[in-house]
N, C-alpha and C. Protein backbone atom coordinates (compact mmCIF):
# COMPACT_ATOMS: atom_id res chain seq x y z
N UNK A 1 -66.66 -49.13 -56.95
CA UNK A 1 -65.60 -49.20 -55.96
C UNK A 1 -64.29 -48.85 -56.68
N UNK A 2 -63.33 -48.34 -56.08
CA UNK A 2 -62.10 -47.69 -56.16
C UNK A 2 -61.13 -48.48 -56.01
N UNK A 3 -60.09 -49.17 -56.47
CA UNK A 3 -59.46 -50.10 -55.98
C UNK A 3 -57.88 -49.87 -56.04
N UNK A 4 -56.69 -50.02 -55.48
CA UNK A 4 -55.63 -50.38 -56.32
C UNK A 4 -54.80 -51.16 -56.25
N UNK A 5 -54.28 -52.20 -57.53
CA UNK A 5 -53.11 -53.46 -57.69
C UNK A 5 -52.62 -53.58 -56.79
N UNK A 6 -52.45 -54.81 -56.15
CA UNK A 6 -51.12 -54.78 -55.23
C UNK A 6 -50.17 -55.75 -56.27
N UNK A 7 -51.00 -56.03 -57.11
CA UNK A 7 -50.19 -57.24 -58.13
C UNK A 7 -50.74 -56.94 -59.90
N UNK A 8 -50.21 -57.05 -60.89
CA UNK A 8 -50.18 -57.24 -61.85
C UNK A 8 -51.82 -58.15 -62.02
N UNK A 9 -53.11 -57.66 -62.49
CA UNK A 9 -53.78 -58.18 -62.34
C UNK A 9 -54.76 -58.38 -63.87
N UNK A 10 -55.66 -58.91 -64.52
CA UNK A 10 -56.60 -58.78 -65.61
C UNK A 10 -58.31 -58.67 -65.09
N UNK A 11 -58.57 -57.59 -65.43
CA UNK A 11 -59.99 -57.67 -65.26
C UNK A 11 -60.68 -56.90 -66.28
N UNK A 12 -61.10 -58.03 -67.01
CA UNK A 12 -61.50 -57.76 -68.55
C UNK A 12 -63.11 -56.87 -68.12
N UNK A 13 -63.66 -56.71 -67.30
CA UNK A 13 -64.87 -55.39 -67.37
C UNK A 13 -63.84 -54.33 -67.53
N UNK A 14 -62.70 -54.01 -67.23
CA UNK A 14 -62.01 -53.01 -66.80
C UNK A 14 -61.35 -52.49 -67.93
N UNK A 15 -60.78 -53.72 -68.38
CA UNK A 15 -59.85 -53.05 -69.46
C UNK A 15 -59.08 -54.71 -70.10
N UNK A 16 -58.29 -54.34 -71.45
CA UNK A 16 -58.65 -55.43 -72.24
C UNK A 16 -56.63 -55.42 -71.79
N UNK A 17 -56.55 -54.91 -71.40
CA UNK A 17 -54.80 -54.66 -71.03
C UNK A 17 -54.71 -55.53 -69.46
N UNK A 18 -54.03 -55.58 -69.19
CA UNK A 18 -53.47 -56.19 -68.15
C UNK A 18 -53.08 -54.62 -67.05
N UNK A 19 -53.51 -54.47 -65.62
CA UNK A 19 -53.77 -53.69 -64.85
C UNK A 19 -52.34 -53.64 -64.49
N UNK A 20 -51.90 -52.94 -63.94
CA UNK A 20 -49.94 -53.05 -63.38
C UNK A 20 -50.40 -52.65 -62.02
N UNK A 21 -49.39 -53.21 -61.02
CA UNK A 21 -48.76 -53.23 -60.06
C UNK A 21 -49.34 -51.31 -59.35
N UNK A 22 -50.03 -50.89 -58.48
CA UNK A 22 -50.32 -49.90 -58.34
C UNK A 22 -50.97 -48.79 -59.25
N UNK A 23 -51.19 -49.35 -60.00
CA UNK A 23 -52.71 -48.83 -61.15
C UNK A 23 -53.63 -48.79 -59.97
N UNK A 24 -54.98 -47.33 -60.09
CA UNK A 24 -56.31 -46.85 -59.12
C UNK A 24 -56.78 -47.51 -60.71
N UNK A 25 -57.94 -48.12 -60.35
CA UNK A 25 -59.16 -48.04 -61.39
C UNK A 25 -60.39 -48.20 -60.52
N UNK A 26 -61.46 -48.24 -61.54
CA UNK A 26 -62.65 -48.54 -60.72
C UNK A 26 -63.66 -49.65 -61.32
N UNK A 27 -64.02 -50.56 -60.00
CA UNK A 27 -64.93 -51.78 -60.64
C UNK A 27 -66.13 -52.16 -59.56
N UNK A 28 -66.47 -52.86 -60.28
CA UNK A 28 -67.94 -53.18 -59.51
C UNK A 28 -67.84 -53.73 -58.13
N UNK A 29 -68.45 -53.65 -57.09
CA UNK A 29 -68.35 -54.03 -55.50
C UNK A 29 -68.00 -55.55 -55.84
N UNK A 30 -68.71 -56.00 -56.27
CA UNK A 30 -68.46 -57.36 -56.00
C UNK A 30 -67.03 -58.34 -56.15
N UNK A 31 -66.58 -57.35 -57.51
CA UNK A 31 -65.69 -57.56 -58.25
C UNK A 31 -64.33 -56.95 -57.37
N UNK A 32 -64.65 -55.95 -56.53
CA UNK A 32 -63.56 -55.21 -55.75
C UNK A 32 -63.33 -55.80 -54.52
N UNK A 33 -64.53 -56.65 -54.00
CA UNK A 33 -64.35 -56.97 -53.12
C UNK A 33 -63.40 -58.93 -53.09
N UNK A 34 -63.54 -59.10 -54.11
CA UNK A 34 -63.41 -60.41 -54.17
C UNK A 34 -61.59 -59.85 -54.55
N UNK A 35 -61.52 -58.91 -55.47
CA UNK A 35 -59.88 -58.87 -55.33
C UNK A 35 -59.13 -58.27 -54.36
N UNK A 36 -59.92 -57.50 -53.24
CA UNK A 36 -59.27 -57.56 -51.86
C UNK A 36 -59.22 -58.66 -51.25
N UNK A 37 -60.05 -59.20 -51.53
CA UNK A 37 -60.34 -60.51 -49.86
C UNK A 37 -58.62 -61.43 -50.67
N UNK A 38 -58.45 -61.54 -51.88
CA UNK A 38 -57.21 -62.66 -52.75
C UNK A 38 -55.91 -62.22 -52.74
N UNK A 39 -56.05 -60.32 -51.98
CA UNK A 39 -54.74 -59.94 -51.97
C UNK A 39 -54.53 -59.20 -53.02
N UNK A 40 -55.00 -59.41 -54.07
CA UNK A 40 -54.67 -58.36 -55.21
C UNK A 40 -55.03 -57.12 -55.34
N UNK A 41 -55.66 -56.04 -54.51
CA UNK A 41 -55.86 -55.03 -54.73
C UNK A 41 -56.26 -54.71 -53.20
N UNK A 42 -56.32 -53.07 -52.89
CA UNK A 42 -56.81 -52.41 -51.82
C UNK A 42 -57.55 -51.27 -52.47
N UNK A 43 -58.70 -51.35 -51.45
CA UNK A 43 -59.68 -50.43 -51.35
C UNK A 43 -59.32 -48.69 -51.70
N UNK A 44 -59.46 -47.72 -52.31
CA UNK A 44 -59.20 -46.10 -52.48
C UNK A 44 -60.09 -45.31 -52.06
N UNK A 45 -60.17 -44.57 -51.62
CA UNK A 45 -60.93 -43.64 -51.15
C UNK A 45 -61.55 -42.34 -52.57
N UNK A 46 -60.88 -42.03 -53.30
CA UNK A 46 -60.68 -41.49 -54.77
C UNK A 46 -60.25 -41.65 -55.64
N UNK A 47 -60.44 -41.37 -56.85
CA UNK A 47 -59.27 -41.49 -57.90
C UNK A 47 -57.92 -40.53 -57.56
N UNK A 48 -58.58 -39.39 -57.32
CA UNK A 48 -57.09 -38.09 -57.19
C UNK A 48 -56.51 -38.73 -56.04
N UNK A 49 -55.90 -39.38 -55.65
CA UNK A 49 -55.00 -39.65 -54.42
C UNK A 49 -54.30 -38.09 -53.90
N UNK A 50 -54.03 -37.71 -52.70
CA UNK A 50 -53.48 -37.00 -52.61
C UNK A 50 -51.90 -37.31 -52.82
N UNK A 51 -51.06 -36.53 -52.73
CA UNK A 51 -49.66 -36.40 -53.28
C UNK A 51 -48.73 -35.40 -53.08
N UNK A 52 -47.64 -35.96 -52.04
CA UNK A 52 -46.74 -34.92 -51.92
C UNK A 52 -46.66 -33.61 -53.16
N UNK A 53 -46.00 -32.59 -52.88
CA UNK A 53 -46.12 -31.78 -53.73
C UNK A 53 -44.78 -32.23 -55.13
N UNK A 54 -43.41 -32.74 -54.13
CA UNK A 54 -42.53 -32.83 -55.07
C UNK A 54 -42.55 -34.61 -55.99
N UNK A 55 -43.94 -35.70 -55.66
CA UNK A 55 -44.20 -36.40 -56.82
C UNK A 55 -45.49 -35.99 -57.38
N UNK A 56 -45.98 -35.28 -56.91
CA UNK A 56 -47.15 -34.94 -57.69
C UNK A 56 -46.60 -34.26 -59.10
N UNK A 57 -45.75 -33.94 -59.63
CA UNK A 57 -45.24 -33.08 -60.74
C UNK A 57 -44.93 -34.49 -61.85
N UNK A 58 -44.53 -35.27 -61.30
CA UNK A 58 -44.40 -36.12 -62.24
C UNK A 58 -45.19 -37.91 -62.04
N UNK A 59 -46.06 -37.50 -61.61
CA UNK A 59 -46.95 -38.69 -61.82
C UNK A 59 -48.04 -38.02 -62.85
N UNK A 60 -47.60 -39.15 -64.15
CA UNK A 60 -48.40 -39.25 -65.51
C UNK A 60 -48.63 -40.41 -65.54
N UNK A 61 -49.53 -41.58 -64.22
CA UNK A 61 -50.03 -42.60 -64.45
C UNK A 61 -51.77 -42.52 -64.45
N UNK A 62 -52.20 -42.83 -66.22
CA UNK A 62 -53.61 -42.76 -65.77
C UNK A 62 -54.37 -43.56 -64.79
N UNK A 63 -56.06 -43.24 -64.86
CA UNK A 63 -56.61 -44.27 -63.93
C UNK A 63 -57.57 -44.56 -64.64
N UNK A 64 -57.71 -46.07 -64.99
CA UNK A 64 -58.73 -46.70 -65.51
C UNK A 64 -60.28 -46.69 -64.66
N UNK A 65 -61.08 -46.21 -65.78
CA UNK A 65 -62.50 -46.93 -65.17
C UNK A 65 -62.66 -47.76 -65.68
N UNK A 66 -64.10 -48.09 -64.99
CA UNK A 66 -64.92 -49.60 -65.43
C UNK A 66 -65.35 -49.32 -66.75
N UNK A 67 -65.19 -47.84 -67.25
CA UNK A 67 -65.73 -48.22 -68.78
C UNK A 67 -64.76 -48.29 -69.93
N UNK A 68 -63.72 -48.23 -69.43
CA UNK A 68 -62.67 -48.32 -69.85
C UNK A 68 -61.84 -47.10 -70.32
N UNK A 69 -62.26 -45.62 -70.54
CA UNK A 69 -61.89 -44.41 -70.42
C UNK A 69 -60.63 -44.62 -69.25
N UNK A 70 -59.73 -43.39 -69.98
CA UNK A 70 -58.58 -43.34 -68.67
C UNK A 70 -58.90 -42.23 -67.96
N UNK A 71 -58.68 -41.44 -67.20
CA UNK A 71 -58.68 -40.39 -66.48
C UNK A 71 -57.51 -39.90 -65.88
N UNK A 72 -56.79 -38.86 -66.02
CA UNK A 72 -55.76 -38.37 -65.89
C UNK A 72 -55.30 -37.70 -64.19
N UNK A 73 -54.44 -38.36 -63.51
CA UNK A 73 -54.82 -37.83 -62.20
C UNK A 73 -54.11 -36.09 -61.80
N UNK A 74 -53.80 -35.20 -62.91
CA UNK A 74 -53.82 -34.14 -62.68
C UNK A 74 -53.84 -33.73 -64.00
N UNK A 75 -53.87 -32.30 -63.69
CA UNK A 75 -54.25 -31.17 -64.68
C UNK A 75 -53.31 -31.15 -65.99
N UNK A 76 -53.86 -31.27 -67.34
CA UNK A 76 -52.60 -31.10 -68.06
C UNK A 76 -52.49 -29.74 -68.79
């Protein structure tokens, strides 16, 4: 599952860092679902979010997976 922060959150399968405030990562259903139902995160449809054209140029926020790899949400 696809998720993203609505709050400053820790989810050590995820990553050993502390998640920020509108960070996409991805975690296990169970795990995604329990931090929607608490408020802390919403559901994504992808990692690439779509994106106006004029912030898409400067969003350099990665996206964490569950294995802890980042993934870059555009081309560098």
């Amino acid at each position: 599952m696809i998720v993203k922060a609505l709050d400053t959150v820790h989810v050590s399968s995820v990553s050993s860092n502390n998640i920020t405030t509108g960070q996409t990562f991805e975690v296990d259903d169970q795990a995604g679902r329990s931090l929607i139902e608490r408020g802390l995160a919403i559901e994504v449809d992808t990692l690439e979010p779509a994106a106006p054209a004029e912030t898409a140029a400067t969003d350099d926020e990665p996206v964490t997976r569950k294995s802890g790899s980042a993934h870059r949400t555009k081309a560098e």
